[in-house]
Protein backbone atom coordinates (compact mmCIF):
# COMPACT_ATOMS: atom_id res chain seq x y z
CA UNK A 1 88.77 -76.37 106.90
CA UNK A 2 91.14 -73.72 108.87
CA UNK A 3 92.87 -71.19 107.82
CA UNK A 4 96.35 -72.53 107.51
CA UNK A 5 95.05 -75.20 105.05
CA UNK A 6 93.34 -72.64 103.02
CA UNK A 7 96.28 -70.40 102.87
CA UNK A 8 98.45 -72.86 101.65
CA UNK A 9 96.47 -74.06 98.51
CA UNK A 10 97.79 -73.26 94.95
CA UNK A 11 94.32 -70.73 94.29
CA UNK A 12 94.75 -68.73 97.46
CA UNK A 13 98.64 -68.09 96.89
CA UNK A 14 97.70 -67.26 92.97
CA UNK A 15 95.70 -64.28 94.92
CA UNK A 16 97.22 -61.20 94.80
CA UNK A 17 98.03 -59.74 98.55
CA UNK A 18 94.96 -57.57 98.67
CA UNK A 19 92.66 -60.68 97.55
CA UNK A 20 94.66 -62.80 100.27
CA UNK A 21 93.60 -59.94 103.08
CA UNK A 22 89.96 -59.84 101.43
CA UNK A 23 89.68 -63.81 101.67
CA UNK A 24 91.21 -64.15 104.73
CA UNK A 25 88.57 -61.46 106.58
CA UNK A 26 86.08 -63.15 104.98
CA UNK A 27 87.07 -66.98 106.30
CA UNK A 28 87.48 -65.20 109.42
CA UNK A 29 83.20 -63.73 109.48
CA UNK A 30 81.72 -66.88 108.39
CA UNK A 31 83.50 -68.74 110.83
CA UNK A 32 82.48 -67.15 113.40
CA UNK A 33 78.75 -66.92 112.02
CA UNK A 34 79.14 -70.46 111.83
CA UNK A 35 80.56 -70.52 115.55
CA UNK A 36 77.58 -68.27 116.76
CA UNK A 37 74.82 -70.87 114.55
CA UNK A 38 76.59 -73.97 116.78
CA UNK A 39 76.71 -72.16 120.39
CA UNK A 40 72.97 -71.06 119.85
CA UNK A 41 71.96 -74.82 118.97
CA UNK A 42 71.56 -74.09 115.34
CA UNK A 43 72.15 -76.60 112.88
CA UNK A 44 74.99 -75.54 111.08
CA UNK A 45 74.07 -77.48 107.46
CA UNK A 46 70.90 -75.86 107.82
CA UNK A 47 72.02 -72.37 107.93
CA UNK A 48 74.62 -73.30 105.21
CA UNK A 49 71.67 -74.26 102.91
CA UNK A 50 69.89 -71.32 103.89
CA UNK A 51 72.87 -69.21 102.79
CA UNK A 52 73.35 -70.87 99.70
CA UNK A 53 69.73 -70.10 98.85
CA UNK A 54 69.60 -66.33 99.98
CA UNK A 55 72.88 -66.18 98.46
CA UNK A 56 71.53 -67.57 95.20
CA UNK A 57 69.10 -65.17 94.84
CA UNK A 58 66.36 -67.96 95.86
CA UNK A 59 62.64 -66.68 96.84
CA UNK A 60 61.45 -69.57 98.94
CA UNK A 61 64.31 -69.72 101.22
CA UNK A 62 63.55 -71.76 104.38
């Protein structure tokens, strides 16, 4: 997904301007995490799983 096609959907215009700036920073980091993962020959589904799990508040995260 990029940027323009988020920033066109019928949620992210809903978002007030301050929640568009907050989203858009956000898309912004975690593309380049995901760009850093790639470049070091990470898998990128496996740190996306990983996140999910920290993220989740998982214990066994691997």
């Amino acid at each position: 997904m990029t940027f323009e096609t988020l920033s066109t959907t019928e949620w992210f215009l809903q978002q007030s301007m301050q929640d568009q700036q907050k989203i858009g920073g956000l898309f912004f980091k975690v593309n380049q995490i995901l760009e850093g993962v790639e470049e070091t020959g990470g898998e990128r589904n496996r740190f996306l799983a990983f996140a999910f799990c920290v993220n989740s508040g998982g214990q066994d995260c691997n």
